[in-house]
Protein backbone atom coordinates (compact mmCIF):
# COMPACT_ATOMS: atom_id res chain seq x y z
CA UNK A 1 107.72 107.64 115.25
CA UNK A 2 107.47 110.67 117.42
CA UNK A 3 111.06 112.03 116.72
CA UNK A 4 109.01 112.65 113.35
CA UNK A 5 106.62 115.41 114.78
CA UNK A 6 107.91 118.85 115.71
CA UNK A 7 106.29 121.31 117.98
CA UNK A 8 107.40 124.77 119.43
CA UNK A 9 106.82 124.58 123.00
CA UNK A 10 105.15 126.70 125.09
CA UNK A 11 106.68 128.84 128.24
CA UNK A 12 103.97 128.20 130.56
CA UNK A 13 103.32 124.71 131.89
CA UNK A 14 98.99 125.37 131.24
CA UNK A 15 100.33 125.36 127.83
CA UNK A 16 98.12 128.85 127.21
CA UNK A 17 101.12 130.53 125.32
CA UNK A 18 101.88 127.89 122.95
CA UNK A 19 103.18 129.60 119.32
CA UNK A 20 100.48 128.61 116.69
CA UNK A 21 101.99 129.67 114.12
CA UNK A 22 100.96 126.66 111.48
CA UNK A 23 98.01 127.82 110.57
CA UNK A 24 95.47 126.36 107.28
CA UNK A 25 92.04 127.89 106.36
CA UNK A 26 89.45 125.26 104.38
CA UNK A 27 85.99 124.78 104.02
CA UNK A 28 84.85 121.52 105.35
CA UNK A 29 81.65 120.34 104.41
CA UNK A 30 81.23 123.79 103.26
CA UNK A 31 81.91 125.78 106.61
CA UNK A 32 85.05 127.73 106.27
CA UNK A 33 86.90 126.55 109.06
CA UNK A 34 90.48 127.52 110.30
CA UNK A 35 93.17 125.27 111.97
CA UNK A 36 95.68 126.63 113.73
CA UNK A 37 98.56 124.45 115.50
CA UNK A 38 102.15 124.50 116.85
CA UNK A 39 102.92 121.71 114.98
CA UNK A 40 104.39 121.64 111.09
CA UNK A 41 103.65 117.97 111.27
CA UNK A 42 99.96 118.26 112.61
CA UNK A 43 99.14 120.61 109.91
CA UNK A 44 100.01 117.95 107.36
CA UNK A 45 97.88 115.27 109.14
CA UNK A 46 94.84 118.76 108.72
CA UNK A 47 95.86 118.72 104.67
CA UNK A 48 95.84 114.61 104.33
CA UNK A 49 92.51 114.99 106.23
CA UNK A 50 91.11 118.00 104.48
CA UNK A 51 92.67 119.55 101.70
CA UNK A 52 90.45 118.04 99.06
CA UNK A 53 87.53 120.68 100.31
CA UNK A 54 89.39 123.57 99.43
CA UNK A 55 88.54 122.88 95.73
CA UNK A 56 84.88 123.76 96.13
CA UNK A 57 85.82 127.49 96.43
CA UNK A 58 86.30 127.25 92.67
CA UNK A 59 83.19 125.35 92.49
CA UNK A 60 79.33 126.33 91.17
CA UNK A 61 78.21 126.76 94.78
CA UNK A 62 80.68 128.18 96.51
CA UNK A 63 82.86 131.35 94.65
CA UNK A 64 83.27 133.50 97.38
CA UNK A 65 85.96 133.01 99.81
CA UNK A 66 84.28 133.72 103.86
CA UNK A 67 85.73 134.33 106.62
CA UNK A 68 86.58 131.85 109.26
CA UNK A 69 83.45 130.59 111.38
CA UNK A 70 84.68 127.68 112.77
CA UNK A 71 87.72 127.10 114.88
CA UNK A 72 89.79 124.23 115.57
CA UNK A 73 93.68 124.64 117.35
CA UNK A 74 95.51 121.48 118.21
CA UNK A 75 98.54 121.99 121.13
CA UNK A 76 101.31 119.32 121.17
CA UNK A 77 103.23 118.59 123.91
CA UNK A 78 105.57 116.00 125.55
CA UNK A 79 104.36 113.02 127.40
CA UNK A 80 103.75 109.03 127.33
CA UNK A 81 101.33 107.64 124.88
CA UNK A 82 98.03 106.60 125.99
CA UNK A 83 94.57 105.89 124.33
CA UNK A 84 92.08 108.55 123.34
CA UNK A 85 88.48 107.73 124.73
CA UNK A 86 85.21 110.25 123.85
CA UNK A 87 82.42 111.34 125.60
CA UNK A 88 79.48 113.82 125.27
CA UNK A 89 79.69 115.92 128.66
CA UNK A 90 76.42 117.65 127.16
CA UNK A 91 74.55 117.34 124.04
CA UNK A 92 76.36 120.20 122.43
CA UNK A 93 80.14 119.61 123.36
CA UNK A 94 81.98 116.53 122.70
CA UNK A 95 84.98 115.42 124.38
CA UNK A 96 88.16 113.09 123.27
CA UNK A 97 90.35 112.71 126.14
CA UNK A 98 92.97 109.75 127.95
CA UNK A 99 95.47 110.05 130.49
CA UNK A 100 97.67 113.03 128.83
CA UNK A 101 95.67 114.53 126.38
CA UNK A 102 92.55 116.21 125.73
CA UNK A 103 90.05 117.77 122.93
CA UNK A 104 86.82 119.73 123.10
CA UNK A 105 84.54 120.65 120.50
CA UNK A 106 82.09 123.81 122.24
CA UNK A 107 79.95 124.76 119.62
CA UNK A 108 78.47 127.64 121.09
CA UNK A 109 82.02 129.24 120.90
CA UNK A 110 82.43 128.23 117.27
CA UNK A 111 85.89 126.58 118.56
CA UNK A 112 87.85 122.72 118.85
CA UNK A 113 90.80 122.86 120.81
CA UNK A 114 92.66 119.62 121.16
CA UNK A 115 95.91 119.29 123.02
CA UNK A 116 98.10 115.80 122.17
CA UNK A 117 101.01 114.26 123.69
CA UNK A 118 103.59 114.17 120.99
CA UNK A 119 103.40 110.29 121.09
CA UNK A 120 99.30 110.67 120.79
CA UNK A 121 100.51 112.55 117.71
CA UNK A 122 102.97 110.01 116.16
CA UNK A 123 100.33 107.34 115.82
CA UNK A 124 98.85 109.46 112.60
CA UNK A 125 95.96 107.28 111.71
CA UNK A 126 94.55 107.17 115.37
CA UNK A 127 95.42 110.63 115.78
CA UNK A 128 93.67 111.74 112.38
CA UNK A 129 90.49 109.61 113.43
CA UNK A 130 89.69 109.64 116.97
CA UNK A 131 91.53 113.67 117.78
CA UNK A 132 91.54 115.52 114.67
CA UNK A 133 88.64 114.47 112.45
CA UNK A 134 86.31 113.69 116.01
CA UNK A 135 86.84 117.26 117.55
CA UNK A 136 86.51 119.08 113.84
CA UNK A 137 83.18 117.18 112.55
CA UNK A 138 81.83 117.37 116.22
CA UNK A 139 81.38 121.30 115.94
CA UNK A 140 80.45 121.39 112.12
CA UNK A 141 77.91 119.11 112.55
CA UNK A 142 76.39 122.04 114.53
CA UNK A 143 76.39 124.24 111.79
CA UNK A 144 73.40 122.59 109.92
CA UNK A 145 75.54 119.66 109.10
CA UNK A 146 73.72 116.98 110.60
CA UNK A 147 75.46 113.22 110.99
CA UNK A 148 73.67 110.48 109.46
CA UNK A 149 75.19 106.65 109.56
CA UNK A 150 74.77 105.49 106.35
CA UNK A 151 77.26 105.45 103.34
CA UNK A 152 76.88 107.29 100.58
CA UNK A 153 77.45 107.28 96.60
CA UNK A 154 76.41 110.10 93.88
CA UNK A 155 76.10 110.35 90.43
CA UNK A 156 74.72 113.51 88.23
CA UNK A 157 74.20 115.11 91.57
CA UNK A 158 72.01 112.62 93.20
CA UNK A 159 73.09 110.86 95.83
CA UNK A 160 71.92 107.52 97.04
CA UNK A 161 72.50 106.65 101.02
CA UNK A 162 73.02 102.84 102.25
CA UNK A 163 71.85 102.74 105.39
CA UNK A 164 71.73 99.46 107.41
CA UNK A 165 72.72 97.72 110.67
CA UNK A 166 76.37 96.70 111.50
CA UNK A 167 77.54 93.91 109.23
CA UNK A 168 74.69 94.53 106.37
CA UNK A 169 77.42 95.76 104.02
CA UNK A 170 77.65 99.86 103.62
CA UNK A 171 81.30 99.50 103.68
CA UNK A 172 81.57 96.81 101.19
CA UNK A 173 78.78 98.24 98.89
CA UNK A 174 80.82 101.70 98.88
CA UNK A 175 84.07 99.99 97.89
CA UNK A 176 82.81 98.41 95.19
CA UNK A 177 81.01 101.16 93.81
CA UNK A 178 83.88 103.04 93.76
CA UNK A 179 85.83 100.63 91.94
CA UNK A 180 82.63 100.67 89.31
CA UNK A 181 83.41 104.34 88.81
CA UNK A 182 80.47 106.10 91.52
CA UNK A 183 81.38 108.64 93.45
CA UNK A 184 82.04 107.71 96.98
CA UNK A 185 80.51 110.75 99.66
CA UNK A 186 81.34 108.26 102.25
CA UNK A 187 81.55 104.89 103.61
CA UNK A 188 80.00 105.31 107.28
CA UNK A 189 78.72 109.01 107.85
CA UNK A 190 76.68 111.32 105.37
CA UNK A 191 76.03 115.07 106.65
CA UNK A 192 72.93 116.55 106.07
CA UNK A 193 72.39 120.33 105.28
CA UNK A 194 68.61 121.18 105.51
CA UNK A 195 68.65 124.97 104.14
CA UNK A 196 68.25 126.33 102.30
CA UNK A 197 67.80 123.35 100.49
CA UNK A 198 68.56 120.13 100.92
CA UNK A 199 72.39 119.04 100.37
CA UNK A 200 74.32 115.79 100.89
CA UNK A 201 77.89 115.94 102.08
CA UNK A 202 80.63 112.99 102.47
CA UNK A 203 84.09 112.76 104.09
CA UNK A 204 85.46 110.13 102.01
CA UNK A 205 89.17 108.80 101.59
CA UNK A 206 88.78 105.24 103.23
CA UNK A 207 86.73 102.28 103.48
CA UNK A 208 86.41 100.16 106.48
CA UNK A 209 86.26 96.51 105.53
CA UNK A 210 86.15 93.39 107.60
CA UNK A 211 89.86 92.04 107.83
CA UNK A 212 89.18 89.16 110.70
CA UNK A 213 86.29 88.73 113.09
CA UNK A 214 82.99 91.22 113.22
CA UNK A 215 85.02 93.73 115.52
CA UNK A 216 87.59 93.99 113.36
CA UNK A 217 87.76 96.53 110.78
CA UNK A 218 90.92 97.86 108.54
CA UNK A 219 90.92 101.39 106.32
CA UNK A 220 91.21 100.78 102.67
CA UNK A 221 92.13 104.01 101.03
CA UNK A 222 89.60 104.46 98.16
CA UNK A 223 91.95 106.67 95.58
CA UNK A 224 91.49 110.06 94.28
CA UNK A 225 88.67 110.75 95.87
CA UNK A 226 88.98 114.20 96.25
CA UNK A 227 86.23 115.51 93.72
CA UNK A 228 83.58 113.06 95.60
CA UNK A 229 84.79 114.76 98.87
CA UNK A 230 83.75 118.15 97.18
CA UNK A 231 80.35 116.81 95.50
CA UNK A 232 77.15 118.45 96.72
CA UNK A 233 74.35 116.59 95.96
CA UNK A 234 71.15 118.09 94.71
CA UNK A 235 68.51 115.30 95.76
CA UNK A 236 68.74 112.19 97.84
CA UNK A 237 66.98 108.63 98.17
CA UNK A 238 68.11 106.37 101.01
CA UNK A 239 68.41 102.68 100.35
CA UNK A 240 67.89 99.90 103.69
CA UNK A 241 70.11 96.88 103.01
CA UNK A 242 69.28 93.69 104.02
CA UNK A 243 70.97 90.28 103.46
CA UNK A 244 69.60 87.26 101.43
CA UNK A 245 70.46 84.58 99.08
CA UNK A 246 69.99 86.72 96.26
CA UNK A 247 70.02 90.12 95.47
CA UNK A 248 66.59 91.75 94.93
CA UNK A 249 65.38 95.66 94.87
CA UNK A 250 61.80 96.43 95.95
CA UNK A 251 60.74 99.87 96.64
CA UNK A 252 60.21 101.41 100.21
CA UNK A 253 57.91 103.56 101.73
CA UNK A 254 58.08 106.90 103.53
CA UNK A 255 56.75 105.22 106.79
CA UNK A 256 59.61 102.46 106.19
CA UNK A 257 62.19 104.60 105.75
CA UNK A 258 61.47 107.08 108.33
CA UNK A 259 61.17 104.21 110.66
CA UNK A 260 64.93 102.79 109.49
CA UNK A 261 66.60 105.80 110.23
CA UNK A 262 64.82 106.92 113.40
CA UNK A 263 65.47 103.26 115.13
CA UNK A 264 68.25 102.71 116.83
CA UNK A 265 70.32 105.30 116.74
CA UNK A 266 73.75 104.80 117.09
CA UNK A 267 75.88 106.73 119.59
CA UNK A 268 77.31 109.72 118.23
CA UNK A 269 74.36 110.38 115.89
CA UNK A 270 71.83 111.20 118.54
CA UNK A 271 73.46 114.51 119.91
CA UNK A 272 70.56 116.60 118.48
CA UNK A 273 67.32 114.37 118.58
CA UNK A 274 64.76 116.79 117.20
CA UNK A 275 67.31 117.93 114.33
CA UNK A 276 67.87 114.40 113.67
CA UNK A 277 64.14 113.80 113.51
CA UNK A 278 63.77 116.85 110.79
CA UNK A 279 66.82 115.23 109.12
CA UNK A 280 64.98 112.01 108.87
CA UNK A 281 61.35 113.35 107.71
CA UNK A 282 63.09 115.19 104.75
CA UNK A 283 64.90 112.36 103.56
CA UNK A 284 62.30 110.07 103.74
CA UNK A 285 59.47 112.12 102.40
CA UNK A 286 59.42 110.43 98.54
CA UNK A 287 60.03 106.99 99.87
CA UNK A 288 62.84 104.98 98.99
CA UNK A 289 64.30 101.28 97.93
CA UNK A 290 64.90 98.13 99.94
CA UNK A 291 68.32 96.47 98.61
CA UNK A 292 69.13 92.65 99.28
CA UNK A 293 72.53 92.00 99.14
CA UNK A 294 73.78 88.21 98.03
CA UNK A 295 77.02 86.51 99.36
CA UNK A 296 78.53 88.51 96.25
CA UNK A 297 77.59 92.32 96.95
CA UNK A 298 79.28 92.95 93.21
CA UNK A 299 75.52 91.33 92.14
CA UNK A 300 74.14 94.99 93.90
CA UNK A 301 76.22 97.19 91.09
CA UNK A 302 73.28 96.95 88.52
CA UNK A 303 70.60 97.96 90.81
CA UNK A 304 72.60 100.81 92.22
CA UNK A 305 73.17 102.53 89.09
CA UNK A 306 68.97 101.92 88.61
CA UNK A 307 68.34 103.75 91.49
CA UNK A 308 70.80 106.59 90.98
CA UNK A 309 68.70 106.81 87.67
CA UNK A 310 65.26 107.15 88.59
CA UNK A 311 64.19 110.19 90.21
């Protein structure tokens, strides 16, 4: 409901002088980033989103707290709800934006700002998704973060991505490996840090599961997931899925895999082609695995846990 979020308002009607005065410092995918609102309740929707990273500041990797490089401020105000549409005005800056409210991610100013109608706001799961989480990954992935659509599962700090096209069964695969005790990095969207060496990060906390017809997908939470969210992996294979009547492994090679994840890009992924490119080479550069999935994908579980053994 909207009554439930609060904001201070601002003076002027450009909504320049609005009181941020909520403010939360984490490090996202390993980029300290600070958010900075005029809303109590948005700042909750920031912790639900992205508290889990703060634990990696007590983690091997990352001991020293950093200052803020990032910057994302969200500005609520009053006004009807509408629906929040994106586009990429360049191929740095992304933009979220309907008929009363707007967000910007400008990475060459280290900065997201994002202002919301308050009824935008009330609809938390939309708001969380296409505002808050679009406008914060869109300038980390800048930061040598680089978006790759595939899901992705660890174990002993390898991680292993599933990468196919729509309807092959990432979503599904990640579910059930996280009910068969994996670590989930993610079920749609692995970031890729090239240096200094090569790292594997996830945003995980739902799965997104056919409910009805091929357009239709709902968010199952997958629980306590917040030591996968923080999981750097030290070494990567990527997996294609196919489907088939049974389920079969075969290995892949480097021209294969390069080849999967340089066709087709999807929108969203293809804001920095030559990065992407890079991205690709380095993943694909020991080969990888071919996975056929049977009308049970629970038949898969065995041959994920062989390829997450192997080097």
């Amino acid at each position: 409901m909207s009554d439930d979020v609060d904001f201070l308002p601002a003076r002027d009607p450009l909504l320049r002088d609005a009181p941020l005065d909520y403010v939360i410092d984490l490090p996202v995918l390993g980029i300290e980033t600070r958010f900075a609102s005029n809303s109590r309740f948005v700042i909750g929707l920031v912790e639900e989103a992205f508290g889990g990273w703060r634990i990696i500041r007590d983690a091997e990797y990352e001991r020293t707290s950093r200052p803020a490089v990032a910057n994302v401020r969200i500005v609520v105000f009053d006004a009807p709800r509408d629906v929040v549409q994106h586009v990429a005005p360049d191929a740095a800056r992304v933009m979220a934006f309907s008929s009363g409210s707007v967000g910007l991610s400008d990475p060459d100013r280290g900065a997201s700002v994002i202002y919301a109608t308050r009824a935008v706001v009330a609809d938390r799961e939309r708001f969380r998704t296409n505002m808050l989480e679009a406008m914060t990954m869109a300038l980390l992935s800048a930061f040598d973060r680089h978006p790759v659509h595939a899901a992705a599962i660890a174990r002993d700090g390898r991680a292993l991505l599933l990468t196919g096209a729509s309807g092959s069964g990432k979503s599904t695969l990640a579910h059930l490996a996280h009910g068969a005790g994996f670590d989930v990095l993610s079920e749609d969207t692995a970031w890729i840090q090239l240096e200094p060496t090569l790292r594997v990060w996830g945003s995980p906390g739902y799965a997104r599961l056919l409910t009805g017809d091929a357009d239709d997908k709902s968010r199952i939470p997958l629980a306590n997931t917040s030591r996968a969210a923080c999981y750097v992996a030290r070494s990567a294979a990527v997996c294609l899925l196919e489907r088939a009547d049974s389920a079969g492994l075969e290995r892949a090679s480097t021209v294969d895999i390069l080849a999967a994840l340089m066709k087709s890009v999807a929108p969203g992924f293809d804001r920095f082609p030559e990065r992407h490119e890079n991205a690709a080479s380095r993943l694909a550069e020991n080969g990888g695995w071919r996975l056929t999935l049977s009308q049970n994908p629970a038949d898969a579980l065995p041959l994920l846990r062989r390829m997450l053994a192997e080097d």
